[in-house]
PDB file of N, CA and C in Angstrom:
ATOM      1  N   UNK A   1      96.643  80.736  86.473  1.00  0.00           N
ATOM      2  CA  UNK A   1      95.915  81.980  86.612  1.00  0.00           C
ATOM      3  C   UNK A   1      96.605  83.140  85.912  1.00  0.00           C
ATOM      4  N   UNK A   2      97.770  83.168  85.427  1.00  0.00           N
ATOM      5  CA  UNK A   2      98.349  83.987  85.067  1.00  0.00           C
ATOM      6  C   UNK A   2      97.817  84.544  83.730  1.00  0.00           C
ATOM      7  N   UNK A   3      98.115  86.359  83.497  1.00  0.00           N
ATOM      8  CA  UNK A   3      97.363  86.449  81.969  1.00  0.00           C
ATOM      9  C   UNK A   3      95.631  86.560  82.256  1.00  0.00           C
ATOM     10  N   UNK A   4      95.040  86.178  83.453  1.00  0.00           N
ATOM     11  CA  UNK A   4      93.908  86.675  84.073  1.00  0.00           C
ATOM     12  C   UNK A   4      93.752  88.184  84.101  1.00  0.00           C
ATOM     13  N   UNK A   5      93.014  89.061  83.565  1.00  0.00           N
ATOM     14  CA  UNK A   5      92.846  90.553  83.461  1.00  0.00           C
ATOM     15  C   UNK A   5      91.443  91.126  84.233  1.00  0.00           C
ATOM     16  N   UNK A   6      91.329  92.096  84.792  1.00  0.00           N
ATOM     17  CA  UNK A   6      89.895  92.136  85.460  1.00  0.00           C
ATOM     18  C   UNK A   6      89.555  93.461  84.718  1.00  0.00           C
ATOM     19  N   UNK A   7      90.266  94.901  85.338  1.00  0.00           N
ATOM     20  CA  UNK A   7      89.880  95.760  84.612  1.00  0.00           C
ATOM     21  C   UNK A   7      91.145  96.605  84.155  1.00  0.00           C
ATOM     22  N   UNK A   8      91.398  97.331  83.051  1.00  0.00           N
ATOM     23  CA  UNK A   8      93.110  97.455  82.945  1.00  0.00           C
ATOM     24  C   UNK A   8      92.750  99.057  83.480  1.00  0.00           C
ATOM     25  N   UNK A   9      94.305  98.874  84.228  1.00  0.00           N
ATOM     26  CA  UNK A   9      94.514 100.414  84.618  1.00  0.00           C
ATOM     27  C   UNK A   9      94.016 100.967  85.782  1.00  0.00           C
ATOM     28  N   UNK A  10      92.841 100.316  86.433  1.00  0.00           N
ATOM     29  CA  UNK A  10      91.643 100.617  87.528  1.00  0.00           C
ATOM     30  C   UNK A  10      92.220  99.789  88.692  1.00  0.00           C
ATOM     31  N   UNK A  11      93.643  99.336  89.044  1.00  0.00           N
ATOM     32  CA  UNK A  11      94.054  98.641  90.458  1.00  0.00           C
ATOM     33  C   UNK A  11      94.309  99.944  91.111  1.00  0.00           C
ATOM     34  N   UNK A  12      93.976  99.795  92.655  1.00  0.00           N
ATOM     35  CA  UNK A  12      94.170 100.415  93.253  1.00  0.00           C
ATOM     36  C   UNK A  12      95.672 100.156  93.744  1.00  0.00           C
ATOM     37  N   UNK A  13      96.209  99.241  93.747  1.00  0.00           N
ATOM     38  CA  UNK A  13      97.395  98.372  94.100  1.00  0.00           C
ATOM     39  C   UNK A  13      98.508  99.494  94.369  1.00  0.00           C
ATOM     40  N   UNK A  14      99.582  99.666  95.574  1.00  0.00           N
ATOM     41  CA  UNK A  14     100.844 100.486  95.102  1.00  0.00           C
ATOM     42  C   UNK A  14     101.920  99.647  96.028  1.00  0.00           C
ATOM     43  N   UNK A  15     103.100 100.095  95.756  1.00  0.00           N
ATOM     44  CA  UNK A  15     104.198  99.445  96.527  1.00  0.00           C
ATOM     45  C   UNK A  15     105.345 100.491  96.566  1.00  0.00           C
ATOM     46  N   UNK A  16     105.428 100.672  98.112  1.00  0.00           N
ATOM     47  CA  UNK A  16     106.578 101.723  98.217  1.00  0.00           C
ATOM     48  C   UNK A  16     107.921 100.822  98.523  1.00  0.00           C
ATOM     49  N   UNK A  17     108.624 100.681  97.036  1.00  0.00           N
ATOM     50  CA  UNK A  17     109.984  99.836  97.561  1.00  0.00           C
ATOM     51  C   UNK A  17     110.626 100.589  98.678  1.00  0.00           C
ATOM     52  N   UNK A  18     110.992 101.590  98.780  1.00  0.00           N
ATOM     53  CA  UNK A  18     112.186 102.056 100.019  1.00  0.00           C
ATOM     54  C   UNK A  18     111.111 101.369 101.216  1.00  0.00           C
ATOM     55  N   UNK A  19     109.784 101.106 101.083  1.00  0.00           N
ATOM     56  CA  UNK A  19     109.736 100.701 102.697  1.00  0.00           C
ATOM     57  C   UNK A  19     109.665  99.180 103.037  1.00  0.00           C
ATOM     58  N   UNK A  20     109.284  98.317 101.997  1.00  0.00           N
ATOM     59  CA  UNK A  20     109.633  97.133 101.534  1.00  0.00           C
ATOM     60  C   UNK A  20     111.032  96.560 102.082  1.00  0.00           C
ATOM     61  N   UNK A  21     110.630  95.820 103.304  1.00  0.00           N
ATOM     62  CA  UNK A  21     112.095  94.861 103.813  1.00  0.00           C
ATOM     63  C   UNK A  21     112.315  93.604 103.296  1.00  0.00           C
ATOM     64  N   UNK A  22     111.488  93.446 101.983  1.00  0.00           N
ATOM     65  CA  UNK A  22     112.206  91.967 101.389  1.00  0.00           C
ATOM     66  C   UNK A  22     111.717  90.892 102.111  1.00  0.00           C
ATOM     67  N   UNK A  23     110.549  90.616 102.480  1.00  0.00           N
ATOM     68  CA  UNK A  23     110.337  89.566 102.890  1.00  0.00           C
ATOM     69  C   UNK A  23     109.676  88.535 102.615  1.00  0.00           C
ATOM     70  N   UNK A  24     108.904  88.919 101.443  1.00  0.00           N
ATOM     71  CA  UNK A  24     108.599  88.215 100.132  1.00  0.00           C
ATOM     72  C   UNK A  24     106.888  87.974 100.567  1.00  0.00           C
ATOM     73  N   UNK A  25     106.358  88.136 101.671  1.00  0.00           N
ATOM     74  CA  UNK A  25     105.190  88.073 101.964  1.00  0.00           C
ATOM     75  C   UNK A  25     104.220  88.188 101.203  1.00  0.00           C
ATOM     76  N   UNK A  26     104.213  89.292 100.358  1.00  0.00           N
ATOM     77  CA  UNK A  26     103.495  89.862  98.741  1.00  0.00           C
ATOM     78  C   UNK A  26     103.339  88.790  97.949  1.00  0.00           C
ATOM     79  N   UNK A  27     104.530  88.184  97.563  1.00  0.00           N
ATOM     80  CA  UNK A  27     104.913  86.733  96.529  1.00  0.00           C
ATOM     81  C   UNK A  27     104.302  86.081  97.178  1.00  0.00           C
ATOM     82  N   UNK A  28     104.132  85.240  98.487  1.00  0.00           N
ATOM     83  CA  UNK A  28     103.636  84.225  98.934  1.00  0.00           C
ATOM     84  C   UNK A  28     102.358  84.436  98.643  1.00  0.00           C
ATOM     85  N   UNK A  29     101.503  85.255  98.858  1.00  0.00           N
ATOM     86  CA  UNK A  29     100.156  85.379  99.515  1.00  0.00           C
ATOM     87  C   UNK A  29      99.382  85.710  98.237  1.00  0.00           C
ATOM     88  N   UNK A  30      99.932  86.265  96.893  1.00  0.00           N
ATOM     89  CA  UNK A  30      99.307  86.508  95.708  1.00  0.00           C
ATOM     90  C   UNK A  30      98.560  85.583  95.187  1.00  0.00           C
ATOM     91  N   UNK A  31      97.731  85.667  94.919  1.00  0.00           N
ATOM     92  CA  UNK A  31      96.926  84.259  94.234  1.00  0.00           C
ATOM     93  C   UNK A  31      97.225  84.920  92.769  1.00  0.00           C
ATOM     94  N   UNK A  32      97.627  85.438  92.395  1.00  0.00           N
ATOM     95  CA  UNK A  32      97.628  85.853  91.105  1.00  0.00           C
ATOM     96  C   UNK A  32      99.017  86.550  90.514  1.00  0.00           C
ATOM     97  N   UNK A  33     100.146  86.462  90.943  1.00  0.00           N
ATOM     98  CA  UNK A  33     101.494  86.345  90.748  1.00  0.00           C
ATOM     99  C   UNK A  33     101.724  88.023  90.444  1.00  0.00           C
ATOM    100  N   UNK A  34     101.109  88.731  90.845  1.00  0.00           N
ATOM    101  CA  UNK A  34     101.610  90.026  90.669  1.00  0.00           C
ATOM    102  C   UNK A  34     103.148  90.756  91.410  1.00  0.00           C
ATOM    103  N   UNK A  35     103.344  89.726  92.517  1.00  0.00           N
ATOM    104  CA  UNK A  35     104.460  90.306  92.704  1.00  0.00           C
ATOM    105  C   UNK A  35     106.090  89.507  92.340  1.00  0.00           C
ATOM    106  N   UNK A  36     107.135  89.906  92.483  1.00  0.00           N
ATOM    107  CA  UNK A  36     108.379  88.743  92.499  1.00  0.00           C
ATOM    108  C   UNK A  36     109.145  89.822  93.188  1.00  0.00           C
ATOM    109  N   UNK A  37     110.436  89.287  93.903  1.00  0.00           N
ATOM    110  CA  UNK A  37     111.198  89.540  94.609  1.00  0.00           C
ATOM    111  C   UNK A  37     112.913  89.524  93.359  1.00  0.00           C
ATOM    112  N   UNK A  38     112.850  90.361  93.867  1.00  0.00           N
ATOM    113  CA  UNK A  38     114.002  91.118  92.715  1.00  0.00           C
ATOM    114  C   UNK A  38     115.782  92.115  93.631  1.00  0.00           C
ATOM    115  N   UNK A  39     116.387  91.559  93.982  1.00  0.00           N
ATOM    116  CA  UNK A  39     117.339  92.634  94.139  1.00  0.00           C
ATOM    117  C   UNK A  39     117.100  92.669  96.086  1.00  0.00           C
ATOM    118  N   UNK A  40     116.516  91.758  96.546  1.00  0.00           N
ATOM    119  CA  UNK A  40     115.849  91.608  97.552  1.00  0.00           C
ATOM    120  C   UNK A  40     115.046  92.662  98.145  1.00  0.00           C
ATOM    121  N   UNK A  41     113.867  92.597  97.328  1.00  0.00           N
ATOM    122  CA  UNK A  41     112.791  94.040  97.764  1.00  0.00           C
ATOM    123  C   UNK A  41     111.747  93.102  96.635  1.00  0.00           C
ATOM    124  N   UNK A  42     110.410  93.430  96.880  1.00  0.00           N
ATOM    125  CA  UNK A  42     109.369  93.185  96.368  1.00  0.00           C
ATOM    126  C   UNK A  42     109.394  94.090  94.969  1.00  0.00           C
ATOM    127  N   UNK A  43     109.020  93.590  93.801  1.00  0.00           N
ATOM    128  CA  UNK A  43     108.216  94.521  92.194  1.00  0.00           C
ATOM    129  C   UNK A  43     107.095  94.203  92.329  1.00  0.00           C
ATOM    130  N   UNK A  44     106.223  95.241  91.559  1.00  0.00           N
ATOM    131  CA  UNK A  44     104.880  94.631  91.050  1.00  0.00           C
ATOM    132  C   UNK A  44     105.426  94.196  89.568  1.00  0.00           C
ATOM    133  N   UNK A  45     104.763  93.214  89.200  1.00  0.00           N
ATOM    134  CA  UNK A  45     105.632  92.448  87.612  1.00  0.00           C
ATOM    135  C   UNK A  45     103.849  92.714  86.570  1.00  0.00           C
ATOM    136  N   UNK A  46     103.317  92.303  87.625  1.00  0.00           N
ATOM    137  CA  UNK A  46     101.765  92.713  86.432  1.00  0.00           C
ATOM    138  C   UNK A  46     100.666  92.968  87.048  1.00  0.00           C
ATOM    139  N   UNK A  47     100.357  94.959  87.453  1.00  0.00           N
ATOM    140  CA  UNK A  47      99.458  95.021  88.456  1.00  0.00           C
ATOM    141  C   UNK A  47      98.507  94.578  87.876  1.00  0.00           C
ATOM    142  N   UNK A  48      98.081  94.450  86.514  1.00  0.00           N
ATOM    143  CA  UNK A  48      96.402  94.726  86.181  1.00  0.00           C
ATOM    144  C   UNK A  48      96.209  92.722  86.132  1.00  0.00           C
ATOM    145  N   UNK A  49      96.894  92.390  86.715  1.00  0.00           N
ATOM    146  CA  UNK A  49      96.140  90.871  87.320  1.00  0.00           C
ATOM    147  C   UNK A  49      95.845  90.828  88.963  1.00  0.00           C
ATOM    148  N   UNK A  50      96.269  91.947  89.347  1.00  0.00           N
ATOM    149  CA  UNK A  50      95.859  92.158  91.066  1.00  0.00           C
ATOM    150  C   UNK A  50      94.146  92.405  90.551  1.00  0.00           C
ATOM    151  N   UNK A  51      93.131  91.147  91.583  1.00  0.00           N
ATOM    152  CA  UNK A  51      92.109  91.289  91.752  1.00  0.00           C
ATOM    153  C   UNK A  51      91.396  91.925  93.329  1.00  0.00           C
ATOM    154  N   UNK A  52      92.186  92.599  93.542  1.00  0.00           N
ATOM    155  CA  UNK A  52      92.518  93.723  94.920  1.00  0.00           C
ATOM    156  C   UNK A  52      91.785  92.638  96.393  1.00  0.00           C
ATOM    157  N   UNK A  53      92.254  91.536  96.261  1.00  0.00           N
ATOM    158  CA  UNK A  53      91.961  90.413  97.071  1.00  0.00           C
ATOM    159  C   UNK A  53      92.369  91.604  98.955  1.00  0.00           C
ATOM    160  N   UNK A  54      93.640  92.194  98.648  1.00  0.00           N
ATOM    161  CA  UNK A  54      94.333  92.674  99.950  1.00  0.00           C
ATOM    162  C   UNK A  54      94.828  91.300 100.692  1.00  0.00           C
ATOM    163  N   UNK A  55      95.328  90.589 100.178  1.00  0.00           N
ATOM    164  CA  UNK A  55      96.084  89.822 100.856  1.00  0.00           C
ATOM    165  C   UNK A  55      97.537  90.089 101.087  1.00  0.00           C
ATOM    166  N   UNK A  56      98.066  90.560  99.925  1.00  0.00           N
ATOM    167  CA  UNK A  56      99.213  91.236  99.956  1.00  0.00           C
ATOM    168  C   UNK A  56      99.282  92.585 101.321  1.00  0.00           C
ATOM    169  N   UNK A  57      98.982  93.511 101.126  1.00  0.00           N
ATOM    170  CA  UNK A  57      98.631  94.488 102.026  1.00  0.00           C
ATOM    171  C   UNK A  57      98.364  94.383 103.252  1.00  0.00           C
ATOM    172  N   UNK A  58      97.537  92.927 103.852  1.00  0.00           N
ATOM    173  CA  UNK A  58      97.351  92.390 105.309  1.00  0.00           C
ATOM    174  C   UNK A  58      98.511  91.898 105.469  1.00  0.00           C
ATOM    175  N   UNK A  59      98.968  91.385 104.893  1.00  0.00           N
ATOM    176  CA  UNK A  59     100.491  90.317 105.235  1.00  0.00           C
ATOM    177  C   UNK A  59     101.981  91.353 105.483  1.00  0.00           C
ATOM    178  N   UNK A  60     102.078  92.305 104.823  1.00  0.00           N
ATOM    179  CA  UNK A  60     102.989  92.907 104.750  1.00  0.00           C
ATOM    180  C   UNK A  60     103.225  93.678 106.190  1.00  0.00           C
ATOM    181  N   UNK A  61     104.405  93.270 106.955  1.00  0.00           N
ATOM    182  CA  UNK A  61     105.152  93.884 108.093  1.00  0.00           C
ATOM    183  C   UNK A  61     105.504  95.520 107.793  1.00  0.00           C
ATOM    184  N   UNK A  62     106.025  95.801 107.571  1.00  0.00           N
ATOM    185  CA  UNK A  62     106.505  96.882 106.766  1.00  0.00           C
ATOM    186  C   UNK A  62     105.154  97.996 106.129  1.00  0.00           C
ATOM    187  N   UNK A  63     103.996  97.682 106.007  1.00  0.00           N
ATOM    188  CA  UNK A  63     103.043  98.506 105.681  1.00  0.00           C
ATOM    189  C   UNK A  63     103.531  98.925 103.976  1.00  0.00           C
ATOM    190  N   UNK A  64     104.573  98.303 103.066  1.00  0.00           N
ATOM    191  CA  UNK A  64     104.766  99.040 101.993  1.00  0.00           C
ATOM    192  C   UNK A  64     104.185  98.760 100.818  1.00  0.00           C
ATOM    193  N   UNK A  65     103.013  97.626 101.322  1.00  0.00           N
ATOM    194  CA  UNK A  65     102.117  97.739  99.894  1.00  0.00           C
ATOM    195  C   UNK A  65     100.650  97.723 101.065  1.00  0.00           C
ATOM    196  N   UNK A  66     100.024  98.973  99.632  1.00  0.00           N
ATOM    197  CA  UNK A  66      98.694  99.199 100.039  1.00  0.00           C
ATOM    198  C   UNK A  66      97.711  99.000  98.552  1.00  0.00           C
ATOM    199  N   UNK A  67      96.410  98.659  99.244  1.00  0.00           N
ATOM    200  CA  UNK A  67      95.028  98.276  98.133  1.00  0.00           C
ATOM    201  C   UNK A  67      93.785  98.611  98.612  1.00  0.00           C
ATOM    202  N   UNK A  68      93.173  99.127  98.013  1.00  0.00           N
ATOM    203  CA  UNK A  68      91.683  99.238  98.395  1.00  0.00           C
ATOM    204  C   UNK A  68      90.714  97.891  98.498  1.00  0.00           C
ATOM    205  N   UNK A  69      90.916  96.912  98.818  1.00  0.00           N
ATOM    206  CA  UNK A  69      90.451  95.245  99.009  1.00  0.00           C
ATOM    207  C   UNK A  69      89.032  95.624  98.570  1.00  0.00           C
ATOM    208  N   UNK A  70      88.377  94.988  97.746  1.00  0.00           N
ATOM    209  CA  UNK A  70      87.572  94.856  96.598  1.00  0.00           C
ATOM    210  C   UNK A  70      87.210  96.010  96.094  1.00  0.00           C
ATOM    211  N   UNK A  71      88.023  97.034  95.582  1.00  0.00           N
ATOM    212  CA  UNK A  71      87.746  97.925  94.660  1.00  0.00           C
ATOM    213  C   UNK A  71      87.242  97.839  93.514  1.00  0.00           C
ATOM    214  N   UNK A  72      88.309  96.837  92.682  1.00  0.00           N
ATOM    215  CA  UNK A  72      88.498  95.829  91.322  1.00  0.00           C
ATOM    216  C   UNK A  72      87.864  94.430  91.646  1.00  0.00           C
ATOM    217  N   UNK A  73      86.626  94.521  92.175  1.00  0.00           N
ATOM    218  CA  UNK A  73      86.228  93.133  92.015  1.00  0.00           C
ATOM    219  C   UNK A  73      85.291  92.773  91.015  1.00  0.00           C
ATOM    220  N   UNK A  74      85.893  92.602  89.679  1.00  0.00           N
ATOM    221  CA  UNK A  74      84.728  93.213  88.675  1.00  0.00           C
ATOM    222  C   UNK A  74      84.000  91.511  88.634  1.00  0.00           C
ATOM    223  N   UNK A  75      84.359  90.501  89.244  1.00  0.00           N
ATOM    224  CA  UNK A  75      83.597  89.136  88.882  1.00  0.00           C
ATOM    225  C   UNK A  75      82.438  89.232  89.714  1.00  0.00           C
ATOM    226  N   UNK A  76      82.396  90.587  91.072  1.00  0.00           N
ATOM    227  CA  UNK A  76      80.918  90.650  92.012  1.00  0.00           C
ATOM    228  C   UNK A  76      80.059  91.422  91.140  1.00  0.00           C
ATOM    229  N   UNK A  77      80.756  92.348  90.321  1.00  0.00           N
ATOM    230  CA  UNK A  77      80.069  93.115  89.260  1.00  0.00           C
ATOM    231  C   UNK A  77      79.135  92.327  88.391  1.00  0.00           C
ATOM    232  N   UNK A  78      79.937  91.814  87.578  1.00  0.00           N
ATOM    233  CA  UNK A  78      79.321  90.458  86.493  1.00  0.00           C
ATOM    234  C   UNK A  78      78.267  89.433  87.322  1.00  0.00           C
ATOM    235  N   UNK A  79      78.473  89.385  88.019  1.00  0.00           N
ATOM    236  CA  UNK A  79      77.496  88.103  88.917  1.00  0.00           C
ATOM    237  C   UNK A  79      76.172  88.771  89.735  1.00  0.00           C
ATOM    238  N   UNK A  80      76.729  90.302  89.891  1.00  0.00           N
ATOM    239  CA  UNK A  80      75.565  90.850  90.429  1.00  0.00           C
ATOM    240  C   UNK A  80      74.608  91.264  89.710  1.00  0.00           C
ATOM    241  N   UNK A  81      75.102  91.952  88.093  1.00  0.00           N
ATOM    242  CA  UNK A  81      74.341  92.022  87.166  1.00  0.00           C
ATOM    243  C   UNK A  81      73.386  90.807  86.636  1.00  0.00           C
ATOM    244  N   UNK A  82      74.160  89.374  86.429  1.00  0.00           N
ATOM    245  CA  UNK A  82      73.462  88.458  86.324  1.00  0.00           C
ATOM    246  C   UNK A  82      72.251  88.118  86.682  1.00  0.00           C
ATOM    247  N   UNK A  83      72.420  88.052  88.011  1.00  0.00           N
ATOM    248  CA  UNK A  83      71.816  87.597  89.420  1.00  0.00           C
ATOM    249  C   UNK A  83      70.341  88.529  89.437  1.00  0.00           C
ATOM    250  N   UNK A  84      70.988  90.486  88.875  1.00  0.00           N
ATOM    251  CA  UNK A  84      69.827  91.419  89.539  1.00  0.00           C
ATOM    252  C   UNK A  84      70.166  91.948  90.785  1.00  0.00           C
ATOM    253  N   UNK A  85      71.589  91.337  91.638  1.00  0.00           N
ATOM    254  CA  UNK A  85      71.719  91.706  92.604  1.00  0.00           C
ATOM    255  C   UNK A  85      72.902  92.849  92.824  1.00  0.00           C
ATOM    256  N   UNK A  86      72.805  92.787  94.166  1.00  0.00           N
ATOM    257  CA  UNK A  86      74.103  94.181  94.339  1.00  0.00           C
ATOM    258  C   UNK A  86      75.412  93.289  94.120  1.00  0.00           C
ATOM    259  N   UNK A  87      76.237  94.218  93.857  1.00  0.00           N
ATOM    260  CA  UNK A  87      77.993  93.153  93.972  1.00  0.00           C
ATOM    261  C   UNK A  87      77.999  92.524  94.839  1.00  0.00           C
ATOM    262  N   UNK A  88      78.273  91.605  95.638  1.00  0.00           N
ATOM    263  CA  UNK A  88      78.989  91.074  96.439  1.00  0.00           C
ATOM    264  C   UNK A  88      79.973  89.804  96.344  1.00  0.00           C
ATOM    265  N   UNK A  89      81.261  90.481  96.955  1.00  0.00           N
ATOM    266  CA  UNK A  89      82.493  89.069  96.639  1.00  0.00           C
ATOM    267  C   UNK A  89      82.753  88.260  97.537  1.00  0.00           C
ATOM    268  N   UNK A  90      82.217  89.062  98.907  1.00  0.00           N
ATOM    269  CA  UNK A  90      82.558  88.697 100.133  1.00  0.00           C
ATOM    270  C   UNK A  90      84.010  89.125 101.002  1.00  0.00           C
ATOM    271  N   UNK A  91      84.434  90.066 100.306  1.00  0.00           N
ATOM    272  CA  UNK A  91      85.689  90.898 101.333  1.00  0.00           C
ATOM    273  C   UNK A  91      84.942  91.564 102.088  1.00  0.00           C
ATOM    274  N   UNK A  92      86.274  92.364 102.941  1.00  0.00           N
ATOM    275  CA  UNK A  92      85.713  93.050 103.529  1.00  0.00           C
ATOM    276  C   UNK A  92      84.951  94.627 103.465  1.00  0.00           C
ATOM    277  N   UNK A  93      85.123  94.869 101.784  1.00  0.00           N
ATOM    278  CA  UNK A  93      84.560  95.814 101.897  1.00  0.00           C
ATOM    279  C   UNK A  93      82.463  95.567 101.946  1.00  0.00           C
ATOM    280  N   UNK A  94      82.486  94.620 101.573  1.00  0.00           N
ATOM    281  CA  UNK A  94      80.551  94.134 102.005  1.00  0.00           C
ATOM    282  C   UNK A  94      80.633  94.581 103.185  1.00  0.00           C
ATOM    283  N   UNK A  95      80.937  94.739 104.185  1.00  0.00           N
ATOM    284  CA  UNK A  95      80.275  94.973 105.268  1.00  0.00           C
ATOM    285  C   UNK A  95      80.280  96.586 105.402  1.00  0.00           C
ATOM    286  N   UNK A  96      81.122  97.180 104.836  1.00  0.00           N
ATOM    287  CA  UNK A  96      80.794  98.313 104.911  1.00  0.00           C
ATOM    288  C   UNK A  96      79.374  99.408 104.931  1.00  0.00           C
TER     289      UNK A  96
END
């Protein structure tokens, strides 16, 4: 999956290292390798492959990474246009 791009520049994605306790939760839970553990604290290594899933952001103890969970979901975009229909990816922002 890596080298996957959705929209450049448009992640909502952030990471406050000072609040980041290193627990690598970010790394585990990425489906898309945006984070690595460095110096024992979380980096972002390549936000514009975050597809703002918020998996990272639910998992994290520490509260030090935050995302707007399907902000950047540009594949509900493409499929909704297809389709004729509205976006939907199925996070949680649909129910909104």
């Amino acid at each position: 999956m890596f080298g996957l791009r959705y929209l450049r520049n448009a992640v909502t994605l952030t990471l406050n290292e000072a609040t980041c306790n290193g627990c690598g939760m970010c790394v585990s839970v990425c489906p898309h390798g945006v984070f690595r553990m460095e110096n024992r604290k979380a980096k972002v290594v390549d936000r514009d492959a975050c597809m703002e899933c918020g998996a990272c952001a639910r998992n994290c103890p520490s509260e030090a990474v935050t995302v707007k969970a399907g902000t950047g979901c540009a594949m509900a975009i493409i499929i909704g246009a297809i389709r004729g229909t509205e976006p939907s990816c199925g996070c949680s922002c649909d129910s909104d």
